[in-house]
N, C-alpha and C. Protein backbone atom coordinates (compact mmCIF):
# COMPACT_ATOMS: atom_id res chain seq x y z
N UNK A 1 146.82 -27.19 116.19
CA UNK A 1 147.21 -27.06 114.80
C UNK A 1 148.05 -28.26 114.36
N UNK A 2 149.12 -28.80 115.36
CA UNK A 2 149.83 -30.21 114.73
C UNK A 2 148.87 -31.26 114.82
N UNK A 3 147.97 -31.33 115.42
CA UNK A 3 147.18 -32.48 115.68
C UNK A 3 146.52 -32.28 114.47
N UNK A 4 145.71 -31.16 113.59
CA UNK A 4 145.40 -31.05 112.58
C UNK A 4 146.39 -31.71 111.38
N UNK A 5 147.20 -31.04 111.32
CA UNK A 5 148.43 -32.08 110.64
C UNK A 5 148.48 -33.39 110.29
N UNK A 6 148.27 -33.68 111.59
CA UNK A 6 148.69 -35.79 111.30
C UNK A 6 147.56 -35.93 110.99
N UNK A 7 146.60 -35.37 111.50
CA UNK A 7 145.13 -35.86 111.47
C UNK A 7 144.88 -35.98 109.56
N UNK A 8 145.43 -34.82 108.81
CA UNK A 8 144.94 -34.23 107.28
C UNK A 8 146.02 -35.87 106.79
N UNK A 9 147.34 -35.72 107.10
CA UNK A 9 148.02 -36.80 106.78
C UNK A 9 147.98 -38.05 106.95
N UNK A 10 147.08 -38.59 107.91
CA UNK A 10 146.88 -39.87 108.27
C UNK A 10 145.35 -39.94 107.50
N UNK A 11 144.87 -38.97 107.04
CA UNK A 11 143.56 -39.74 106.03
C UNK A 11 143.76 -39.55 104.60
N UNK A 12 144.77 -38.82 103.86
CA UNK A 12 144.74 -38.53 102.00
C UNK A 12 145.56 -39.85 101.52
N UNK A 13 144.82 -40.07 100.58
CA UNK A 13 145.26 -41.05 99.90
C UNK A 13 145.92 -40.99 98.36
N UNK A 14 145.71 -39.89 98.07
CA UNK A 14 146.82 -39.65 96.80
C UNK A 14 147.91 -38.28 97.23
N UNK A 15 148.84 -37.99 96.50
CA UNK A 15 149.71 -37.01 96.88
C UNK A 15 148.87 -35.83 96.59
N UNK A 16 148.24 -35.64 95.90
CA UNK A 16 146.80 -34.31 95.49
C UNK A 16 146.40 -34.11 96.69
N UNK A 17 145.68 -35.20 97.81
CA UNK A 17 144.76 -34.83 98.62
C UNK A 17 146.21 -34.35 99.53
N UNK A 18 146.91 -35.12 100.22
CA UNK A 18 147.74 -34.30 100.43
C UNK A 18 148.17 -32.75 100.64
N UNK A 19 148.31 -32.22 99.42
CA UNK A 19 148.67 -31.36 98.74
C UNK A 19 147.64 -30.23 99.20
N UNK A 20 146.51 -30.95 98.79
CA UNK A 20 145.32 -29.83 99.30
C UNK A 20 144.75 -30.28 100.43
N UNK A 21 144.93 -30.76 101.30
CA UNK A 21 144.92 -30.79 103.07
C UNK A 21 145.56 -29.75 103.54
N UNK A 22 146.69 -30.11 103.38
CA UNK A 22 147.75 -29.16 103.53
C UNK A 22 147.56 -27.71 103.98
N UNK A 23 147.44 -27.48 102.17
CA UNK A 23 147.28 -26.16 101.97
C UNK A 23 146.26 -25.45 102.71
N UNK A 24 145.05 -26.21 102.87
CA UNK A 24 143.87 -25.72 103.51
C UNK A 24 144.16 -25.26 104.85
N UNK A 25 144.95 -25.82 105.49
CA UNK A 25 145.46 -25.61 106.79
C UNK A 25 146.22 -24.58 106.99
N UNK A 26 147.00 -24.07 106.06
CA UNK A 26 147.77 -22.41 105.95
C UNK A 26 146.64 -21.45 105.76
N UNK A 27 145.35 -21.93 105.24
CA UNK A 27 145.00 -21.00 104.84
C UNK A 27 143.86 -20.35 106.19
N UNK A 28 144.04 -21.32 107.06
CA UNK A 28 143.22 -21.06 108.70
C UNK A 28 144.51 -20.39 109.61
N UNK A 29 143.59 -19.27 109.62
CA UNK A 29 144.73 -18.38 110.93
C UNK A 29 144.42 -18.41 112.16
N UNK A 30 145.31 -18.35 113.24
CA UNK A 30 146.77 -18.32 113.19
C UNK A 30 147.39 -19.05 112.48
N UNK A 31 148.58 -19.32 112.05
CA UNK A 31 149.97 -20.33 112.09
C UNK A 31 151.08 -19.91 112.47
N UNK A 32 151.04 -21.23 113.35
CA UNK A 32 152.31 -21.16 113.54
C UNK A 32 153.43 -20.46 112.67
N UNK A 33 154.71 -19.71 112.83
CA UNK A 33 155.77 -19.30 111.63
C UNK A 33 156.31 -20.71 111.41
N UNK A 34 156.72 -21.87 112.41
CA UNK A 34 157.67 -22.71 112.05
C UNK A 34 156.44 -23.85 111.24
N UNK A 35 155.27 -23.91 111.93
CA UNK A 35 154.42 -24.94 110.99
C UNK A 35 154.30 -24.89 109.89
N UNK A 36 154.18 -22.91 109.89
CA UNK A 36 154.26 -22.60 107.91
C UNK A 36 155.34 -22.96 107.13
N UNK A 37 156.19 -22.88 107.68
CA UNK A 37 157.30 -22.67 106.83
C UNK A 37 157.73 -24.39 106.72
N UNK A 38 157.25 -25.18 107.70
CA UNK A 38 157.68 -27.05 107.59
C UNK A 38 156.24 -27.52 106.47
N UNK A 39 155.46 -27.09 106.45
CA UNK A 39 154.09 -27.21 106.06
C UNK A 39 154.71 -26.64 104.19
N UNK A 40 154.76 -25.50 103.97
CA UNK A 40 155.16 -24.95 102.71
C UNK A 40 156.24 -25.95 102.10
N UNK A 41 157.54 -26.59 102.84
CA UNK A 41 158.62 -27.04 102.61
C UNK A 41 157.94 -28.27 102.25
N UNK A 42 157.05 -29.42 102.85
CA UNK A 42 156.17 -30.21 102.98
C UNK A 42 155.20 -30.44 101.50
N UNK A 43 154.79 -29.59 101.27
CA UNK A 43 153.91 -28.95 100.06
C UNK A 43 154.85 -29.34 99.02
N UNK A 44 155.78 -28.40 98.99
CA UNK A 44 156.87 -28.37 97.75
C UNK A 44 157.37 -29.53 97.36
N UNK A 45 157.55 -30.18 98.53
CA UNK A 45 158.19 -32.02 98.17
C UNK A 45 157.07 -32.96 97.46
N UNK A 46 155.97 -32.70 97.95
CA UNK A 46 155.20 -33.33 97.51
C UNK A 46 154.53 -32.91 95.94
N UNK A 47 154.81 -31.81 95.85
CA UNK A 47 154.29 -31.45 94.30
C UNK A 47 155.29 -31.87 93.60
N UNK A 48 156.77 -31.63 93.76
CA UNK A 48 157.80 -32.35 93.32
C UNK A 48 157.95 -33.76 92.81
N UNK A 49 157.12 -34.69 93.84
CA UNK A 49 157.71 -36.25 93.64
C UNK A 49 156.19 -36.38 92.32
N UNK A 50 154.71 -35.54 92.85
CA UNK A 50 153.56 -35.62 92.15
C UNK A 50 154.29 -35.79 90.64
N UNK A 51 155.07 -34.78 90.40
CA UNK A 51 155.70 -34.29 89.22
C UNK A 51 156.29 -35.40 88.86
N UNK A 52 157.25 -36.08 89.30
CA UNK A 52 158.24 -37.06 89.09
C UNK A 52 157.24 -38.00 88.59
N UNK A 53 156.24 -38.75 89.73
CA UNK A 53 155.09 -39.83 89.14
C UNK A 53 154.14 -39.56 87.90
N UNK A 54 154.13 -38.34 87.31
CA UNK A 54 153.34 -37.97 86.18
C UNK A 54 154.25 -38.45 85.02
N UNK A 55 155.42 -38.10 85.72
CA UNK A 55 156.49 -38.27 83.98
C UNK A 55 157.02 -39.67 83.93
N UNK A 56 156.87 -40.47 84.82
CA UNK A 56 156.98 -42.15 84.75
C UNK A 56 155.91 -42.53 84.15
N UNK A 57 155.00 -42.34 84.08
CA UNK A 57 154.10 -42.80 83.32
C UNK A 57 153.50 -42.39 82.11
């Protein structure tokens, strides 16, 4: 499941794909509790800064 991780993160190229790598990966069971919860925390930052780069421009 972490190898999935770097793997989703070492190929998206906008904060979107990101975003929905990610997510796709919570949505395959098992998970880990601590992957979910670094993964969700992970998510949130990144929709955050998405947010920030929409309103700079």
């Amino acid at each position: 499941m972490y190898a999935d991780v770097m793997k989703v993160m070492d190929g998206a190229r906008t904060i979107q794909e990101h975003i929905t790598n990610l997510q796709a990966i919570l949505d395959l069971p098992p998970v880990d509790p601590n992957l979910e919860a670094g993964l969700r925390a992970v998510i949130s930052s990144l929709m955050q800064e998405q947010s920030t780069a929409i309103q700079r421009w």
